[in-house]
N, C-alpha and C. Protein backbone atom coordinates (compact mmCIF):
# COMPACT_ATOMS: atom_id res chain seq x y z
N UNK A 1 -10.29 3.91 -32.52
CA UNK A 1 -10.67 2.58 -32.08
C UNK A 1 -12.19 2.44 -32.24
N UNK A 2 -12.50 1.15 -32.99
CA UNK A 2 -13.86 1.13 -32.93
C UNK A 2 -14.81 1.08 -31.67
N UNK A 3 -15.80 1.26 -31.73
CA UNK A 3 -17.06 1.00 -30.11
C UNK A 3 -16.68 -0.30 -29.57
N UNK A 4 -16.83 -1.37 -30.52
CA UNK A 4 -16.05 -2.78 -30.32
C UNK A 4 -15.02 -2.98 -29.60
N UNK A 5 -14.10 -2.38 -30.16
CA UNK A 5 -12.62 -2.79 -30.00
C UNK A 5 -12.34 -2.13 -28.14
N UNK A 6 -13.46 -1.02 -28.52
CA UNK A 6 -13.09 0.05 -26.61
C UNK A 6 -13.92 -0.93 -26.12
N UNK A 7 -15.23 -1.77 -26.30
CA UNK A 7 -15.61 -2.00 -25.11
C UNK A 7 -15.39 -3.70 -24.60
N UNK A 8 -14.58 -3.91 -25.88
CA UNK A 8 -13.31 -5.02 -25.64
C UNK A 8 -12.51 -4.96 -24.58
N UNK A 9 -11.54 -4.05 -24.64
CA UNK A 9 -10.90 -3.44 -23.97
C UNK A 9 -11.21 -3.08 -22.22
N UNK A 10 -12.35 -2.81 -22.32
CA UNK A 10 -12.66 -2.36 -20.91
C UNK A 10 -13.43 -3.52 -20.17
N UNK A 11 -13.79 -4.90 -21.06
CA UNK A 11 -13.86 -6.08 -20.41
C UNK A 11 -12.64 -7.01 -19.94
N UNK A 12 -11.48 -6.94 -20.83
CA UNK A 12 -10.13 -7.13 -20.43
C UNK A 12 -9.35 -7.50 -19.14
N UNK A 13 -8.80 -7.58 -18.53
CA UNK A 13 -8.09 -7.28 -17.42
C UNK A 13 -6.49 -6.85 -18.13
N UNK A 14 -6.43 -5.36 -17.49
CA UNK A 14 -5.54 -4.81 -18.23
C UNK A 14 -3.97 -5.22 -17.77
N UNK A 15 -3.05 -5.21 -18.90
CA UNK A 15 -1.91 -6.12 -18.43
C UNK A 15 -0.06 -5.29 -18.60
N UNK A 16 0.94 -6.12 -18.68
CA UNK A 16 1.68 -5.59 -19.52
C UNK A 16 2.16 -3.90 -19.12
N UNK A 17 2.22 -3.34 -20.55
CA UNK A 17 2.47 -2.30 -20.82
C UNK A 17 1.35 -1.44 -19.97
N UNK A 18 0.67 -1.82 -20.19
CA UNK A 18 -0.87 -1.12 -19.70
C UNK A 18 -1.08 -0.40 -18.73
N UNK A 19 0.02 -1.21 -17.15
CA UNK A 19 0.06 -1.04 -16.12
C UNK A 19 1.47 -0.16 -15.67
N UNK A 20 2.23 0.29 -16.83
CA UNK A 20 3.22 0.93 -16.84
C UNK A 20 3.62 2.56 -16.93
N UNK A 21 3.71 3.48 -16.27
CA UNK A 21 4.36 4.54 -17.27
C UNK A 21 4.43 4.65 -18.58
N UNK A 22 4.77 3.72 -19.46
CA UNK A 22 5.62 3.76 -20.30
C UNK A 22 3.84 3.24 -21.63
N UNK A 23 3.10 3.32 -21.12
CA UNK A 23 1.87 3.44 -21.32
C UNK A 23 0.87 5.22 -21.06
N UNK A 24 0.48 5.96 -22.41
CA UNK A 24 0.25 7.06 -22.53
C UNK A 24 -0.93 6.83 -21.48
N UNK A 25 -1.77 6.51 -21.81
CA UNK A 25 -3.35 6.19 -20.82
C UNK A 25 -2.87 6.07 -19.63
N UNK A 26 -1.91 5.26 -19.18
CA UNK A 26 -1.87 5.08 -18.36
C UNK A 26 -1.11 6.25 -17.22
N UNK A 27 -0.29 6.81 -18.22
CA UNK A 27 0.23 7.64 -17.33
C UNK A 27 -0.16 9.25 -17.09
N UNK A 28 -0.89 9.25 -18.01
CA UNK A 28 -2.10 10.34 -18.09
C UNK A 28 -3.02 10.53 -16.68
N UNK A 29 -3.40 9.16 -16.43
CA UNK A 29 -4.20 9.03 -15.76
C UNK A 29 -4.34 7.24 -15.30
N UNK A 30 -3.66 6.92 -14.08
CA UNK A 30 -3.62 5.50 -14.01
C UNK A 30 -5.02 5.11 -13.18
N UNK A 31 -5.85 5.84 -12.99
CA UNK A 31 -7.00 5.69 -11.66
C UNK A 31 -7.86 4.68 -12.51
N UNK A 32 -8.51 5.07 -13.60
CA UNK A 32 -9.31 4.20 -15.02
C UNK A 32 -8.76 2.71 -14.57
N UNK A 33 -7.24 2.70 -14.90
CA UNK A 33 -6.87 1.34 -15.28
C UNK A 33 -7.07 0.65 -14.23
N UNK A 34 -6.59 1.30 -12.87
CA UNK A 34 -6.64 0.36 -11.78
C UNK A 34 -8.05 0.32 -11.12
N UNK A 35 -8.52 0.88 -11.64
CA UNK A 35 -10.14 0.51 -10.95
C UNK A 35 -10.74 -0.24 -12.03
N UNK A 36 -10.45 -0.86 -12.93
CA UNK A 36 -10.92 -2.15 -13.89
C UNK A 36 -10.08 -3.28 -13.35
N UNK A 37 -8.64 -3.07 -12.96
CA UNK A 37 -7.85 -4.04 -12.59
C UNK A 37 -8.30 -4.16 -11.07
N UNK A 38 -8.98 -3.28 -10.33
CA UNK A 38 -9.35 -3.88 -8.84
C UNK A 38 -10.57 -4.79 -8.78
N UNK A 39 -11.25 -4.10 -9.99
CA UNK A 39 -12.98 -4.60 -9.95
C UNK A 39 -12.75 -6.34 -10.67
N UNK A 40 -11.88 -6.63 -11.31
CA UNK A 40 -11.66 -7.51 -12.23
C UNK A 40 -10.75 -8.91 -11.55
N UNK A 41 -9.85 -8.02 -10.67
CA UNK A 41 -8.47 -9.10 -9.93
C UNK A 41 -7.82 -7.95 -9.21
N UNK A 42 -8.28 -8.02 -7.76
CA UNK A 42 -7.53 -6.88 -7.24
C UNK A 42 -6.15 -7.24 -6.90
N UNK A 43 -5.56 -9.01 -6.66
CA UNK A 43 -4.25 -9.02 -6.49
C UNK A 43 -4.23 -10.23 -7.93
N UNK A 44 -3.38 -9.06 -8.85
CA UNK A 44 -3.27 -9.81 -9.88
C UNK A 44 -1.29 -9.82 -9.93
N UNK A 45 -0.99 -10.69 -10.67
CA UNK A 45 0.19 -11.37 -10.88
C UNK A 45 0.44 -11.22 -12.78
N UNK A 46 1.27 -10.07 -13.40
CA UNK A 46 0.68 -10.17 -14.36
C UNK A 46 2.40 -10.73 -15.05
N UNK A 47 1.82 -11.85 -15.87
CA UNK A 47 3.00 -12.52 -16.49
C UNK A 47 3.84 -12.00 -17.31
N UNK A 48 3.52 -10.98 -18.40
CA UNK A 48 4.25 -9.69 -19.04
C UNK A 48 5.38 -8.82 -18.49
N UNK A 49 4.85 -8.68 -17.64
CA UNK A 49 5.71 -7.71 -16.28
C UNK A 49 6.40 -8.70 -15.21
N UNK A 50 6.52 -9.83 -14.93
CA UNK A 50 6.95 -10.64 -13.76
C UNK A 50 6.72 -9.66 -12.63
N UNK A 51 5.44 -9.20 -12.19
CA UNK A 51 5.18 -8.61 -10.95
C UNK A 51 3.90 -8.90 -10.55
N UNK A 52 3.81 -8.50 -8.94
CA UNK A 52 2.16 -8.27 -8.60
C UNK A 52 1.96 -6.96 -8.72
N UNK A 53 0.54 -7.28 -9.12
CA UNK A 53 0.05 -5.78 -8.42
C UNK A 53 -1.15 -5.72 -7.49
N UNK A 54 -1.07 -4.97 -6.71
CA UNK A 54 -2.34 -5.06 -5.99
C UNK A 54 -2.74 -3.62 -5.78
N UNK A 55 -4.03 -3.58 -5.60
CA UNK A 55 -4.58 -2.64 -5.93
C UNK A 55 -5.51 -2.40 -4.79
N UNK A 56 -5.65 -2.76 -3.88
CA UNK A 56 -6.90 -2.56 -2.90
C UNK A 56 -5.76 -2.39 -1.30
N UNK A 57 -5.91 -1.28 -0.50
CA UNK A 57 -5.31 -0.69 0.19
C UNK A 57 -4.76 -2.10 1.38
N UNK A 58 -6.11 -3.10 1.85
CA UNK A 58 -5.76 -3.92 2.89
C UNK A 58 -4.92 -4.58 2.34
N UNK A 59 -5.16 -5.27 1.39
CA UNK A 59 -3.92 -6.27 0.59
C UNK A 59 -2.69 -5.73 0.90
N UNK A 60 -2.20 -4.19 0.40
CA UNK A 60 -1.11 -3.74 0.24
C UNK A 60 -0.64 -3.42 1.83
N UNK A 61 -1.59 -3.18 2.60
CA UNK A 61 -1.05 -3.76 3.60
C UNK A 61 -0.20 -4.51 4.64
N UNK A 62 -1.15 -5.65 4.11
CA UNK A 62 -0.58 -7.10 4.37
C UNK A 62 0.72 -7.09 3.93
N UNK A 63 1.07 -6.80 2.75
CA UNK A 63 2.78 -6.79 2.35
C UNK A 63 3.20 -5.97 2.74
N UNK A 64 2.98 -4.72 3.51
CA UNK A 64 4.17 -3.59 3.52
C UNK A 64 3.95 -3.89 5.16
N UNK A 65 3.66 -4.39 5.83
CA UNK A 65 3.43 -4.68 7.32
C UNK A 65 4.26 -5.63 7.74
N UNK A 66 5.12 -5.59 8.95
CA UNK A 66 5.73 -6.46 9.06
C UNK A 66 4.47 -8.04 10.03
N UNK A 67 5.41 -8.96 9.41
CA UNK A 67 4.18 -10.20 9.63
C UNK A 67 3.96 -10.43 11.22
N UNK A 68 2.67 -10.57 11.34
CA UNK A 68 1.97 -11.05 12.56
C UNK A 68 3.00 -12.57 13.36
N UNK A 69 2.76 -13.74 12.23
CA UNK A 69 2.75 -14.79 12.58
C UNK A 69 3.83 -15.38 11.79
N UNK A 70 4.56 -16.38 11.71
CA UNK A 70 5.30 -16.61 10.85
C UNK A 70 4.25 -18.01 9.66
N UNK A 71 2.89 -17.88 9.74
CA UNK A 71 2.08 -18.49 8.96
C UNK A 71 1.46 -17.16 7.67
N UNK A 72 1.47 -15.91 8.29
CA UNK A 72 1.11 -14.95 7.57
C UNK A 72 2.54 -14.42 6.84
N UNK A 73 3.73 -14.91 7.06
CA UNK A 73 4.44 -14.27 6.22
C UNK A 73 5.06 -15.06 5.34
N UNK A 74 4.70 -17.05 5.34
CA UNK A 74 4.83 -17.50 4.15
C UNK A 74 4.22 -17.36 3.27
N UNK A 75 3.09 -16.76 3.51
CA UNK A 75 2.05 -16.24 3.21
C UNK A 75 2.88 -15.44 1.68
N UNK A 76 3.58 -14.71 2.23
CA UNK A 76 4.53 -13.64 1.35
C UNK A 76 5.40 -14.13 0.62
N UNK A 77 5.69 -15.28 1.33
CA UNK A 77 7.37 -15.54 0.53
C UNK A 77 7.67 -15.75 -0.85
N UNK A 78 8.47 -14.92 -1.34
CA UNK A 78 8.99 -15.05 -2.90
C UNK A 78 8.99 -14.01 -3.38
N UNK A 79 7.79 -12.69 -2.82
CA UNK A 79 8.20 -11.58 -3.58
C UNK A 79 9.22 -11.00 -3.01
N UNK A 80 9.83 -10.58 -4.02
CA UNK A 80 11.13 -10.48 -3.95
C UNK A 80 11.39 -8.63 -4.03
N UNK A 81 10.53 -7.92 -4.80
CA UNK A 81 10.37 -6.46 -5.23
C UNK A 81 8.82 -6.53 -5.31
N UNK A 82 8.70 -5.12 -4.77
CA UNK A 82 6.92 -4.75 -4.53
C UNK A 82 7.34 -3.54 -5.17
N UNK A 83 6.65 -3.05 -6.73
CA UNK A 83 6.51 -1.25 -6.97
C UNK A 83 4.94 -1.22 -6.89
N UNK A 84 4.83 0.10 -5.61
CA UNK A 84 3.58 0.67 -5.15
C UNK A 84 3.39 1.83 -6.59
N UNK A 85 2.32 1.45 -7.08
CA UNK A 85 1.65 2.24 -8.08
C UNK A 85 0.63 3.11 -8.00
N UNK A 86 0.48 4.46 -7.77
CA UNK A 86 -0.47 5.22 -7.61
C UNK A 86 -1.10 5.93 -7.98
């Protein structure tokens, strides 16, 4: 890959495949990806994948917690499947 093309890449917000296993980089080592994807959109929604991801511990929180208020958990409504990625 050219100097270009990598530092393309690492301006990006990484998507897709990217954020998958099924991605060598990624599964090598997913810490890289998700610390461009936290610094960039820590609760991103990526359209490739029909999922969220979130990446910053309070966020993930908020969803794996059962809700305070019933204003904080429309808050939630619709996801339907959460995969915790680590």
């Amino acid at each position: 890959m050219s100097d270009d093309r990598a530092e393309d890449a690492l301006k990006r917000v990484p998507s897709g495949v990217e954020l998958t296993a099924l991605d060598p980089t990624f599964r090598a080592d997913p810490h890289p990806v998700l610390a461009r994807l936290r610094q960039r959109e820590p609760v991103h929604y990526d359209e490739q994948i029909k999922r969220w991801v979130l990446t910053r511990a309070h966020d993930i929180d908020r969803v794996l917690r059962p809700a305070a208020s019933p204003a904080c958990a429309s808050a939630f409504r619709g996801l339907v499947t959460l995969r915790v990625v680590v």
